[in-house]
Each structure stands twice: as C-alpha cells, then as structure tokens.
C-alpha atoms as a PDB file:
ATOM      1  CA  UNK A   1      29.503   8.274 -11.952  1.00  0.00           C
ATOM      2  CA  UNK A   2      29.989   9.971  -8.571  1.00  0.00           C
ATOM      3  CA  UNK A   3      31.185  13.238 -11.026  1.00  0.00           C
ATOM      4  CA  UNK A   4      28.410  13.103 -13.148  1.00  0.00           C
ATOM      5  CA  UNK A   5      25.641  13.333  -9.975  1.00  0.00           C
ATOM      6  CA  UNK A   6      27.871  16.147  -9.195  1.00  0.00           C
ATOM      7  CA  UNK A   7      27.522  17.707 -12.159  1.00  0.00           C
ATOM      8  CA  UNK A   8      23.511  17.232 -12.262  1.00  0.00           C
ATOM      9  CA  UNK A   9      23.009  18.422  -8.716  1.00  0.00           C
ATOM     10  CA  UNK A  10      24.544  21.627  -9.290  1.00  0.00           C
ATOM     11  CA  UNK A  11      23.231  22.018 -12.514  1.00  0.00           C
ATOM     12  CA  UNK A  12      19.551  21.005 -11.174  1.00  0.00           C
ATOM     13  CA  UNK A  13      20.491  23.638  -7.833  1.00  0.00           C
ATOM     14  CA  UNK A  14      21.392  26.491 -10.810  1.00  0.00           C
ATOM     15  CA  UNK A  15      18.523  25.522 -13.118  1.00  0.00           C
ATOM     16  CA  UNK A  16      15.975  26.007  -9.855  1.00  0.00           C
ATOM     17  CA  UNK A  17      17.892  29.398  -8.728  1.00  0.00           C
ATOM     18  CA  UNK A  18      17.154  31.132 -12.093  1.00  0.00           C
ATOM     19  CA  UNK A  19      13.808  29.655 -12.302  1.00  0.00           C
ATOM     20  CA  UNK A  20      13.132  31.151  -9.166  1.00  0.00           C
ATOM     21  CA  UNK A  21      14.524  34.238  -9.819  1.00  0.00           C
ATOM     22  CA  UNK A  22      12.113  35.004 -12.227  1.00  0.00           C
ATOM     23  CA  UNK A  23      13.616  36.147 -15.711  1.00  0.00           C
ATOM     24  CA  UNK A  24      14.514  33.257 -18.089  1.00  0.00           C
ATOM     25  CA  UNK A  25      18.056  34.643 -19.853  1.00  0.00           C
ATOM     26  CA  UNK A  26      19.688  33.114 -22.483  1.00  0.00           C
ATOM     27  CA  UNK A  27      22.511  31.343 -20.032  1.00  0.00           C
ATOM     28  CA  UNK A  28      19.871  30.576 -18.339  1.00  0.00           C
ATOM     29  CA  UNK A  29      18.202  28.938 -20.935  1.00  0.00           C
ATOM     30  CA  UNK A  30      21.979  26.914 -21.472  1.00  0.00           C
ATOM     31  CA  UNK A  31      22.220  25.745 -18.465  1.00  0.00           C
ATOM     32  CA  UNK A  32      18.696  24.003 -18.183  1.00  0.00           C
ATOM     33  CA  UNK A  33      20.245  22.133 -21.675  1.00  0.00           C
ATOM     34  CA  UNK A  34      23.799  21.116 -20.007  1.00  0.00           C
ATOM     35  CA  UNK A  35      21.083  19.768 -16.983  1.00  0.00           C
ATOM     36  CA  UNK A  36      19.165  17.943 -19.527  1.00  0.00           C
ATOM     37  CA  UNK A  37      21.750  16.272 -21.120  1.00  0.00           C
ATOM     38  CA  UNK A  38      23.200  15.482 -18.197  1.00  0.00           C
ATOM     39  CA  UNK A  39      20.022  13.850 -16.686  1.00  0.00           C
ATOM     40  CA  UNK A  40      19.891  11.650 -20.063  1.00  0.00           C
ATOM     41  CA  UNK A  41      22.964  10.020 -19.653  1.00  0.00           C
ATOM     42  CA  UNK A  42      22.541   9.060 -15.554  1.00  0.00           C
ATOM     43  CA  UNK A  43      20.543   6.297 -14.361  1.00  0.00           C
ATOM     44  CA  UNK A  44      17.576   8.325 -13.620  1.00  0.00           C
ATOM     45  CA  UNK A  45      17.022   8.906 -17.086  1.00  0.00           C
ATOM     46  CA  UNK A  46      14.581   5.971 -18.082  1.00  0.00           C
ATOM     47  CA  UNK A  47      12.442   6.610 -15.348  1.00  0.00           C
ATOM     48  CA  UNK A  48      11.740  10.083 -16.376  1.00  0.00           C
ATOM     49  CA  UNK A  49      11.310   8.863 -19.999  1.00  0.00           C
ATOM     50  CA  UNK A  50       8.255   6.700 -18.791  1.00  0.00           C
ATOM     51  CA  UNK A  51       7.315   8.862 -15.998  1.00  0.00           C
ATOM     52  CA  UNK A  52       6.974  11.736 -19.145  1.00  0.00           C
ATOM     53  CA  UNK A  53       4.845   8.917 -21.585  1.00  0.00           C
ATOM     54  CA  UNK A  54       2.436   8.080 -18.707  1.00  0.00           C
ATOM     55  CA  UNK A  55       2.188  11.605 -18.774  1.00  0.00           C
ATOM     56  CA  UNK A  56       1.459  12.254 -22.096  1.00  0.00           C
ATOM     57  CA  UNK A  57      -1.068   9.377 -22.272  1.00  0.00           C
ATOM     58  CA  UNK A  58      -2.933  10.644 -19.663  1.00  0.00           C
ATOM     59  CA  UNK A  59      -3.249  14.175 -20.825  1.00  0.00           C
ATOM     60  CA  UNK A  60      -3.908  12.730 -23.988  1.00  0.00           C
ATOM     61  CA  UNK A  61      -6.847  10.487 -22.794  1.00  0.00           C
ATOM     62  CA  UNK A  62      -8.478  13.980 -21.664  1.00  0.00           C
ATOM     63  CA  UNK A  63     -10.804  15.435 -23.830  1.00  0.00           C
ATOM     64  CA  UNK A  64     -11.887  19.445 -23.302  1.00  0.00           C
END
C-alpha cells in the first residue's frame, strides 16, 4: 500500500507540473493514464466514482 500512495503522489505531483506548464504532450498525456490507473486501484477510488456520478446527475438535472 505505502508504495502504491507513493506511486500516486508523484504521479498526481507530475500530472499537475505538465498541466501547469501549459502544453499537453503525448508523455504527458501517459502519465495522467499511469495516475489514473493508479488512483483506481487505491482506496480513494470509490469515493471519486460517486463523487464523479453526483456530478454527472447534477449537470444532468440542468437544463440550458
């Protein structure tokens, strides 16, 4: 466990750096999809699931 919070953190650190940076590159792009999979399989990961559908059914109770 302890390696795979590691693993996310500097992942999540990278992920923010390029964001930041302000181009969007192909490794980039990889290493936002190593953070994601990582995310899914810690602890964390149900509560983003519903934090995402509450989301979703919110912006889809919306009408323009």
């Amino acid at each position: 466990m302890a390696i795979s919070i590691s693993v996310v953190l500097l992942l999540a650190i990278l992920a923010v750096i390029f964001v930041r940076s302000g181009g969007l590159k192909l490794s980039h792009a990889l290493v936002c999809l190593l953070l994601g999979f990582c995310l899914a399989g810690t602890n964390i990961a149900p509560s983003i699931n519903s934090g995402l559908t509450a989301t979703a059914g919110i912006l889809d109770t919306l009408r323009p």
